[in-house]
C-alpha atoms as a PDB file:
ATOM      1  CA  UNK A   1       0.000   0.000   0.000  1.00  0.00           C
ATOM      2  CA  UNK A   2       1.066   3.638  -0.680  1.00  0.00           C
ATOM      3  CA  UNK A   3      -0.090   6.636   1.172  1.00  0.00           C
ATOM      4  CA  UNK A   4       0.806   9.757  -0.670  1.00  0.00           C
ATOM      5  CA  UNK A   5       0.215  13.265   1.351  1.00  0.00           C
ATOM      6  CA  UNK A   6       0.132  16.161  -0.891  1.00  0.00           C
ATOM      7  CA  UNK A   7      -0.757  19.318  -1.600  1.00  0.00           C
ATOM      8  CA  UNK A   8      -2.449  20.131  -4.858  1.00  0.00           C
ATOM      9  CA  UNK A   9      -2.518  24.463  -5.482  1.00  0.00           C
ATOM     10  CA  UNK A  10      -5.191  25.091  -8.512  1.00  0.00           C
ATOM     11  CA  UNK A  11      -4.357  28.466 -10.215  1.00  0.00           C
ATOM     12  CA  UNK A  12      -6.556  31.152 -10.154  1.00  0.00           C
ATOM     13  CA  UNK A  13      -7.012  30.876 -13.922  1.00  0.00           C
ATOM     14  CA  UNK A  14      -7.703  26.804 -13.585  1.00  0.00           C
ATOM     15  CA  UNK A  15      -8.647  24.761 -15.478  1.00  0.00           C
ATOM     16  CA  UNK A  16      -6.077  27.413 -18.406  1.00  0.00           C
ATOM     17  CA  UNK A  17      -3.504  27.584 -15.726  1.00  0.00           C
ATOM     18  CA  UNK A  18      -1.326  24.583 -14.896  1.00  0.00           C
ATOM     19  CA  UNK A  19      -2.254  22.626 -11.455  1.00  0.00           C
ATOM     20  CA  UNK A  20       1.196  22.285  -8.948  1.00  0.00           C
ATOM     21  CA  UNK A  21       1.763  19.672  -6.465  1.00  0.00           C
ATOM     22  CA  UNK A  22       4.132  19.566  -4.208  1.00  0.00           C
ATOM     23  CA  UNK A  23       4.657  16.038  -1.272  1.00  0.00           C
ATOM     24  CA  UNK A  24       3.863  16.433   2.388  1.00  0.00           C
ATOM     25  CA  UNK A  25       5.943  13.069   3.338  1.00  0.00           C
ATOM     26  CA  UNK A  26       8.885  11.460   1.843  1.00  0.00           C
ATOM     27  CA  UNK A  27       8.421   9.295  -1.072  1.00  0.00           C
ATOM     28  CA  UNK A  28      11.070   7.201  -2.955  1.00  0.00           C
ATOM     29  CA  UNK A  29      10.789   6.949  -6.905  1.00  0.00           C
ATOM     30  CA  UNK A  30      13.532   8.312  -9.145  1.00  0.00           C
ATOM     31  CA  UNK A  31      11.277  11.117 -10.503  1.00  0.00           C
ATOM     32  CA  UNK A  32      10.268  12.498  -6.917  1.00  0.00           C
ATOM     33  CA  UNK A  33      13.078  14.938  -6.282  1.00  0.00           C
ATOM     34  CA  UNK A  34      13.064  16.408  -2.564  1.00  0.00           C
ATOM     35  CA  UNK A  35       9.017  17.448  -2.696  1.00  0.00           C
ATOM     36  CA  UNK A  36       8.462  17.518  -6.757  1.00  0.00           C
ATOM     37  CA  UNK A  37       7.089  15.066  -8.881  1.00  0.00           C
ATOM     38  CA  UNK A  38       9.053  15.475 -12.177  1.00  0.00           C
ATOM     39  CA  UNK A  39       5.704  14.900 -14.219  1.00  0.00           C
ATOM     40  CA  UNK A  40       4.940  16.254 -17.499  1.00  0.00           C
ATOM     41  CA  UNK A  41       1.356  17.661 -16.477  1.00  0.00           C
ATOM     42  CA  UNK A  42       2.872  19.362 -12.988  1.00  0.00           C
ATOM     43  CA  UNK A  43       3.659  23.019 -13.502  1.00  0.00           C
ATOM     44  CA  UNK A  44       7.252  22.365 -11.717  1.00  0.00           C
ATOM     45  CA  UNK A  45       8.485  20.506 -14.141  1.00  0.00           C
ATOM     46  CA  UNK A  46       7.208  21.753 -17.512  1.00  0.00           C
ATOM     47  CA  UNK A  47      10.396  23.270 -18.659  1.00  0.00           C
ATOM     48  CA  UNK A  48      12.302  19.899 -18.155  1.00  0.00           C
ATOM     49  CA  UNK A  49       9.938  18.236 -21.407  1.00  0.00           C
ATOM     50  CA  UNK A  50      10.100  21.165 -23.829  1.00  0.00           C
ATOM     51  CA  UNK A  51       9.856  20.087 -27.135  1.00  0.00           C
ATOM     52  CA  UNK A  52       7.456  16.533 -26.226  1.00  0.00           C
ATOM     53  CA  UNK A  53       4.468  16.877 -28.291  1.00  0.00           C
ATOM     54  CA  UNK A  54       1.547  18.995 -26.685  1.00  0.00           C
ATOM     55  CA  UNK A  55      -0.476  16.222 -25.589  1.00  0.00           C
ATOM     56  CA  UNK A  56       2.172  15.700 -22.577  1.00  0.00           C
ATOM     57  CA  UNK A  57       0.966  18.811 -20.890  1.00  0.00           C
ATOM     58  CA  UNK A  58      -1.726  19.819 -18.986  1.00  0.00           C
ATOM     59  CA  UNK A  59      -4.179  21.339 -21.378  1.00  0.00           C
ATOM     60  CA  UNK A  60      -8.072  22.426 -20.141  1.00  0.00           C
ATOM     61  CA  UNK A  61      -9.800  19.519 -21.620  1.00  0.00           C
ATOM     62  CA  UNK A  62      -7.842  17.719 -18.144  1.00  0.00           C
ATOM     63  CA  UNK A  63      -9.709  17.195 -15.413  1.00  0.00           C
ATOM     64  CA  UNK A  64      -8.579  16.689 -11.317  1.00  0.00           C
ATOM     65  CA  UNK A  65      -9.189  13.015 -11.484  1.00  0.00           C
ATOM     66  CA  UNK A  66      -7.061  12.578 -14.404  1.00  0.00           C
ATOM     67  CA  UNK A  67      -4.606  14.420 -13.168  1.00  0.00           C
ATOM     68  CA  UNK A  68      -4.762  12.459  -9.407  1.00  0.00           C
ATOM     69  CA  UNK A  69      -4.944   8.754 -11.819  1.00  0.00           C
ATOM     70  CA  UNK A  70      -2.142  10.040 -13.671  1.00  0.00           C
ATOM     71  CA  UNK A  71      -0.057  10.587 -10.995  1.00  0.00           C
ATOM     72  CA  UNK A  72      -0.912   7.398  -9.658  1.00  0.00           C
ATOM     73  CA  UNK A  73      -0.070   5.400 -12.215  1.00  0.00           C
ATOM     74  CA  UNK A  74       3.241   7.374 -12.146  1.00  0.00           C
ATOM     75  CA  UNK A  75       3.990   6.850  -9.108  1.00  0.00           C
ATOM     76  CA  UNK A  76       3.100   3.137  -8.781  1.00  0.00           C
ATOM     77  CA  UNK A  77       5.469   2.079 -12.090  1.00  0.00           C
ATOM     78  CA  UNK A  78       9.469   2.930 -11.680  1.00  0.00           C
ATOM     79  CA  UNK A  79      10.520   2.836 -14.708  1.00  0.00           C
ATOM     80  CA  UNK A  80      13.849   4.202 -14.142  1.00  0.00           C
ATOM     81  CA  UNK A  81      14.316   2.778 -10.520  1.00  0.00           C
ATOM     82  CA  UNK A  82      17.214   0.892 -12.110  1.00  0.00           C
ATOM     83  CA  UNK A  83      19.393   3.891 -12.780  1.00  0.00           C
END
């Protein structure tokens, strides 16, 4: 089981502006860096995936829950856990 404490800030031009999240308790993954989830949909880390195609990024079509199910899906797969 995982229990993941965050908190989620909406802008105050949401669902336009981009959603930030940042981690209440410490959480090991290789993309978690100190309370950041380098995600392509979190406003922290947008600049990191300039240049993926548009569809990577939060756009106003998204929704909360896809946003909270994307994360969790993220979060539950390491990919990179090897490195």
């Amino acid at each position: 089981g995982m229990v993941v404490h965050f908190i989620l800030n909406l802008p105050t031009n949401y669902p336009n502006g981009v959603p930030s999240m940042h981690l209440l308790n410490p959480f090991t993954h290789s993309h978690v860096i100190s309370d950041t989830i380098c995600f392509s949909l979190l406003k922290e880390w947008q600049w990191f995936f300039e240049g993926q195609p548009d569809t990577a990024f939060w756009n106003p079509a998204r929704t909360i829950r896809s946003l909270l199910e994307s994360v969790y899906i993220f979060l539950t797969v390491d990919e990179d856990k090897h490195v």
